[in-house]
N, C-alpha and C. Protein backbone atom coordinates (compact mmCIF):
# COMPACT_ATOMS: atom_id res chain seq x y z
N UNK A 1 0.85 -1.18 0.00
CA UNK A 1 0.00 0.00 0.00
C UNK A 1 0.89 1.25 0.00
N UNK A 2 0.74 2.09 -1.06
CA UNK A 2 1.25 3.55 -1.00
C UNK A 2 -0.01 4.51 -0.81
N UNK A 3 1.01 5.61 0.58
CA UNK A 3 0.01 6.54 1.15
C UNK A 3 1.14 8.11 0.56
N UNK A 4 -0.39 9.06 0.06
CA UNK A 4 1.08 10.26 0.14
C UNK A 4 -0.24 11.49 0.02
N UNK A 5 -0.02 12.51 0.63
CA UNK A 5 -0.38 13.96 1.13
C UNK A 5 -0.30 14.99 0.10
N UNK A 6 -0.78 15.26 -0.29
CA UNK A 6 -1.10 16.09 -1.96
C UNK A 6 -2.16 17.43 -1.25
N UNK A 7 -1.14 18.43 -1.66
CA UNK A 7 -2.13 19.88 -1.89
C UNK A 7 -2.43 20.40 -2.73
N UNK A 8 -4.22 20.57 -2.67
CA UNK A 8 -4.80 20.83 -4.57
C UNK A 8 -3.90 21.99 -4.76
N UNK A 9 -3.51 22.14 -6.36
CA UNK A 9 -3.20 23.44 -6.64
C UNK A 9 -4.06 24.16 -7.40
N UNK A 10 -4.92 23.00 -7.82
CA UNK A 10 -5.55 24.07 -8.95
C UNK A 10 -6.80 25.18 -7.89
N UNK A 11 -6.89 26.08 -8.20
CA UNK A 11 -7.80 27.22 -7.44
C UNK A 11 -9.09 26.93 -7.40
N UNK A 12 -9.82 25.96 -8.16
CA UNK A 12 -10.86 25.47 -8.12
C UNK A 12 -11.16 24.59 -7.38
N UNK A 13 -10.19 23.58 -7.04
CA UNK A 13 -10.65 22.60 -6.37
C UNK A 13 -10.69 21.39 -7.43
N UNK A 14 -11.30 20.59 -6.55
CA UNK A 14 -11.83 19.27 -7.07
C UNK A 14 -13.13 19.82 -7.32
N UNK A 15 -14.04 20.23 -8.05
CA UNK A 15 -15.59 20.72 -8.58
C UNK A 15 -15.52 19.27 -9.83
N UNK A 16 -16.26 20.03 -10.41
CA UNK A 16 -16.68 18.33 -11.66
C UNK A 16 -15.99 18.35 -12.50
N UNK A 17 -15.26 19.79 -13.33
CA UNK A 17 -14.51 19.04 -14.48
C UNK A 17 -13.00 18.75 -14.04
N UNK A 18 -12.42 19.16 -13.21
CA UNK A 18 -11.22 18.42 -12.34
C UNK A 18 -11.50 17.02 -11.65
N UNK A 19 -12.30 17.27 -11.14
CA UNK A 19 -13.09 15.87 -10.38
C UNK A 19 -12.65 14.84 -11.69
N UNK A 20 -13.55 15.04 -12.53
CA UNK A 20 -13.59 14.04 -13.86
C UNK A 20 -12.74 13.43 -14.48
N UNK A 21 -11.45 14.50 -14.39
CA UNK A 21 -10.33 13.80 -15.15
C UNK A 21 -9.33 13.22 -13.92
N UNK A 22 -9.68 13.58 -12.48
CA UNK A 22 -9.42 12.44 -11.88
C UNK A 22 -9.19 11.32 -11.92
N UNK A 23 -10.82 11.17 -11.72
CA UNK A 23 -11.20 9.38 -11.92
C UNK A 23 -11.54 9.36 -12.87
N UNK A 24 -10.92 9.43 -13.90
CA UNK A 24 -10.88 8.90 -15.49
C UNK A 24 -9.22 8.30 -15.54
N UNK A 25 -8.42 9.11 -14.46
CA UNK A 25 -6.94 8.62 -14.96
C UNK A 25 -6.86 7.73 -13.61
N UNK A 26 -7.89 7.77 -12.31
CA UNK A 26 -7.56 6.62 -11.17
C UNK A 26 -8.20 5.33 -12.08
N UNK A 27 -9.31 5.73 -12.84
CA UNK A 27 -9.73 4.08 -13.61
C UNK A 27 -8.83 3.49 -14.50
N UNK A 28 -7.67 4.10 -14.53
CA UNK A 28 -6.66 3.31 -16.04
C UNK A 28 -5.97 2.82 -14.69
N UNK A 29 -6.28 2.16 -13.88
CA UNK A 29 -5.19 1.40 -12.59
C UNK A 29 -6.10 0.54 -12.21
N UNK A 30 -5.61 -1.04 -12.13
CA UNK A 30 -5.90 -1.76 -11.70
C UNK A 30 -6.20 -1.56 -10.29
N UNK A 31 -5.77 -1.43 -9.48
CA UNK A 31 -5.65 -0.79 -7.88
C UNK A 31 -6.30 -0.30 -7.08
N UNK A 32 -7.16 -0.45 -5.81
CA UNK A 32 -8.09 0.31 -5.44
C UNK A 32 -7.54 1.68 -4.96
N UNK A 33 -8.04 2.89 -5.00
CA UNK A 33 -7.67 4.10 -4.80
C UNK A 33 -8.96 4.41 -3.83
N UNK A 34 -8.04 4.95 -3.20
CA UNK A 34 -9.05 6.38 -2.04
C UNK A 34 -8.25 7.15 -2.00
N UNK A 35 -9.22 8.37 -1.34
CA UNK A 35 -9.50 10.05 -1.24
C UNK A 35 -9.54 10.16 -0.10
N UNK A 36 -8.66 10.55 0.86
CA UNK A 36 -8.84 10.89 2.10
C UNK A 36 -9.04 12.54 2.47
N UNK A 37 -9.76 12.95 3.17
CA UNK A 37 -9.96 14.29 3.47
C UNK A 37 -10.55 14.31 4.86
N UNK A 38 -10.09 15.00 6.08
CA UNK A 38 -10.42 15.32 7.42
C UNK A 38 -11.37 13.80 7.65
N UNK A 39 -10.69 12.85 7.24
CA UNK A 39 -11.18 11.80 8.57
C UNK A 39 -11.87 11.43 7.37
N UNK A 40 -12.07 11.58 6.44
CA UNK A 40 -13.46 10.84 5.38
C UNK A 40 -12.80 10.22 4.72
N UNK A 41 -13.44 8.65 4.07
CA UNK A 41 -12.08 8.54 2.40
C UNK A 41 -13.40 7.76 1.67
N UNK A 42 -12.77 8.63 0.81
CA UNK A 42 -13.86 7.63 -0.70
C UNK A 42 -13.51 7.03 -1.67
N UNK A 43 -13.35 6.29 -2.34
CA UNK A 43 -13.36 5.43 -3.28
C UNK A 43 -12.87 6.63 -4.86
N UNK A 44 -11.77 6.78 -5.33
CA UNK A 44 -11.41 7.82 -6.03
C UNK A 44 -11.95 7.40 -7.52
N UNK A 45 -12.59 6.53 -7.53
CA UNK A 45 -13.22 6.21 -8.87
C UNK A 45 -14.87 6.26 -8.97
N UNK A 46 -15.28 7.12 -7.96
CA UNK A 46 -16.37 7.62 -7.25
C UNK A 46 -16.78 9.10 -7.96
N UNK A 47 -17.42 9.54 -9.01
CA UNK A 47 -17.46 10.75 -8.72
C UNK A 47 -17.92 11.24 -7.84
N UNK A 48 -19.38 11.09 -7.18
CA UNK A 48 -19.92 11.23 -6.08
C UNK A 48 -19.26 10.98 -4.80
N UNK A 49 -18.73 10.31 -4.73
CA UNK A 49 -17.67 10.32 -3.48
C UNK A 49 -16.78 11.66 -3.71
N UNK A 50 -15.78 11.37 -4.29
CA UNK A 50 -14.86 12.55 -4.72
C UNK A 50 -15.76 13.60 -4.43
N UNK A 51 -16.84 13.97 -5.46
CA UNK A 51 -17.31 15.91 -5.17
C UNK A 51 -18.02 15.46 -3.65
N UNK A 52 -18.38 14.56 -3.22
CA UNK A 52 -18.82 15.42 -2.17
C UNK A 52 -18.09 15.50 -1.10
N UNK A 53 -16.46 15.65 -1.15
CA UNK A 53 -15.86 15.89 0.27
C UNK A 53 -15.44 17.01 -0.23
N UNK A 54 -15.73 17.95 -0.86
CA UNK A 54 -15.97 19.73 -1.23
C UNK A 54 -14.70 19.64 -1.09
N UNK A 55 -13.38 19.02 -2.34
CA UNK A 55 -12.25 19.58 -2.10
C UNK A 55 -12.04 21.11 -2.85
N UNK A 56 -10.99 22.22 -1.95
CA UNK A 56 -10.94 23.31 -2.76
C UNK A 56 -9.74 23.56 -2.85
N UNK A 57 -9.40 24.53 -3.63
CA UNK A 57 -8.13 25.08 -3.88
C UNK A 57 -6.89 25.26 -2.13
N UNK A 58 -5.55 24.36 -1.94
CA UNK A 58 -5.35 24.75 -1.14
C UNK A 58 -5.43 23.15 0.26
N UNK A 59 -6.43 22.76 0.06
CA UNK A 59 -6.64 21.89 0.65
C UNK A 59 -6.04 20.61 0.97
N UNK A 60 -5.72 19.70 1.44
CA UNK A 60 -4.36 18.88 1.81
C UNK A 60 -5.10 17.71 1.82
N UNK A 61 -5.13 16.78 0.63
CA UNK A 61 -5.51 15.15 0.61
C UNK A 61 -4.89 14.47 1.14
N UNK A 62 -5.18 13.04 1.21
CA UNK A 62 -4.55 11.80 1.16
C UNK A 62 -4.79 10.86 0.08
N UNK A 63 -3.99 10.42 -0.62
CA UNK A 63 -4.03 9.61 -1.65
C UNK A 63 -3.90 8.11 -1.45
N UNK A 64 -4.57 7.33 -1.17
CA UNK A 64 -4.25 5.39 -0.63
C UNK A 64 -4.50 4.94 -1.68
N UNK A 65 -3.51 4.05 -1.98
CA UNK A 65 -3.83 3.00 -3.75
C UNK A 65 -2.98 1.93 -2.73
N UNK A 66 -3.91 0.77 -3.17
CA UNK A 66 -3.20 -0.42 -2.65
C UNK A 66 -3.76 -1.32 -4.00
N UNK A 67 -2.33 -2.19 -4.91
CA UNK A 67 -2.89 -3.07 -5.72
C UNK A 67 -1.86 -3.40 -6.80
N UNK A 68 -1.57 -3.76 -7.46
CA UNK A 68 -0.73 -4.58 -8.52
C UNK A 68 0.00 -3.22 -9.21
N UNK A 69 -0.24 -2.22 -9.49
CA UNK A 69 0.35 -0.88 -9.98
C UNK A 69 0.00 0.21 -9.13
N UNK A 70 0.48 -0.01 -7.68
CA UNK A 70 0.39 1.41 -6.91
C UNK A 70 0.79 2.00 -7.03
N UNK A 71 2.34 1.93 -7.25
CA UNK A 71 3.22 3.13 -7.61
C UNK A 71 2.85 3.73 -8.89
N UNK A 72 2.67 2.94 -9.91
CA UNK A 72 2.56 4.00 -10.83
C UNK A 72 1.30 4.62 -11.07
N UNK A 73 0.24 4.29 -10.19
CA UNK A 73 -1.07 5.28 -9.94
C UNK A 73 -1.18 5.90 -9.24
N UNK A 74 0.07 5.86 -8.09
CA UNK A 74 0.05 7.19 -7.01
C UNK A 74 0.51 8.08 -7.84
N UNK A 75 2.11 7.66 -8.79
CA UNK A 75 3.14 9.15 -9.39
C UNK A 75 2.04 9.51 -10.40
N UNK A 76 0.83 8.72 -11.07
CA UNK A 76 0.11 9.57 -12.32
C UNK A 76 -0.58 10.65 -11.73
N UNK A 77 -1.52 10.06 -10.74
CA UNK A 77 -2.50 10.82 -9.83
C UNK A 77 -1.65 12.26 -9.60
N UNK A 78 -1.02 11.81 -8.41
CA UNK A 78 -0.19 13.04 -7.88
C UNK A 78 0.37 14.05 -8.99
N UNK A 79 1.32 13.34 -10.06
CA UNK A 79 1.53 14.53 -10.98
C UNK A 79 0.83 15.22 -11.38
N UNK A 80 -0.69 14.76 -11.84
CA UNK A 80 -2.14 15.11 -12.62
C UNK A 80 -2.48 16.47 -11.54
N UNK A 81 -2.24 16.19 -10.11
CA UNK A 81 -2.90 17.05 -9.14
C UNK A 81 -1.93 18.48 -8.60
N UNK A 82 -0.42 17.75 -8.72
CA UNK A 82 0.31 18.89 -9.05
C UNK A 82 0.05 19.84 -10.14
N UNK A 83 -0.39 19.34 -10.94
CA UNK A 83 0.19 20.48 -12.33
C UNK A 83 -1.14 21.20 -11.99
N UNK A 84 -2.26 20.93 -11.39
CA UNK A 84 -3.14 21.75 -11.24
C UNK A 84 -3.84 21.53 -12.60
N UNK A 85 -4.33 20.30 -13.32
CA UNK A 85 -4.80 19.76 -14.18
C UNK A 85 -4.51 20.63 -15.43
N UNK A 86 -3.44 21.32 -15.84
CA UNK A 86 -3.17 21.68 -16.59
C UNK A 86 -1.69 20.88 -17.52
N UNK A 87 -1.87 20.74 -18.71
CA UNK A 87 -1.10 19.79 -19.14
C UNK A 87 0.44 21.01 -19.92
């Protein structure tokens, strides 16, 4: 299991069209993924999970992938959330 602490950058947040390309790039991983936020975690291939822990710009996740390609769905995720979904 890889665990790692990610602060949104993008100013929006996680809202729906960040949300989306989320879990569009946590579903190309075999691996179960969660969303941790103040004590909550959801299932990152959830949209409904995901929007409703109101992430916003600024805010400090937890990322848990446990599964046959963790590592390389934590470094996609995390990079995706660094760049502030901008490519």
């Amino acid at each position: 299991m890889c665990v790692k602490e990610v602060v949104i950058k993008n100013q929006a947040g996680l809202h729906a069209r960040p949300a989306t390309f989320f879990i569009q790039k946590a579903n190309e991983y075999k691996s179960s993924i969660w969303v941790e936020k103040d004590e909550r975690k959801v299932n990152a291939k959830s949209l409904l999970g995901v929007l409703s822990l109101g992430i916003v710009g600024g805010t400090e996740i937890k990322i848990i992938v446990d599964g046959s390609d963790e590592k390389e769905a934590l470094e996609g995720l995390v990079n995706l959330l660094e760049s502030g979904f901008v490519d």
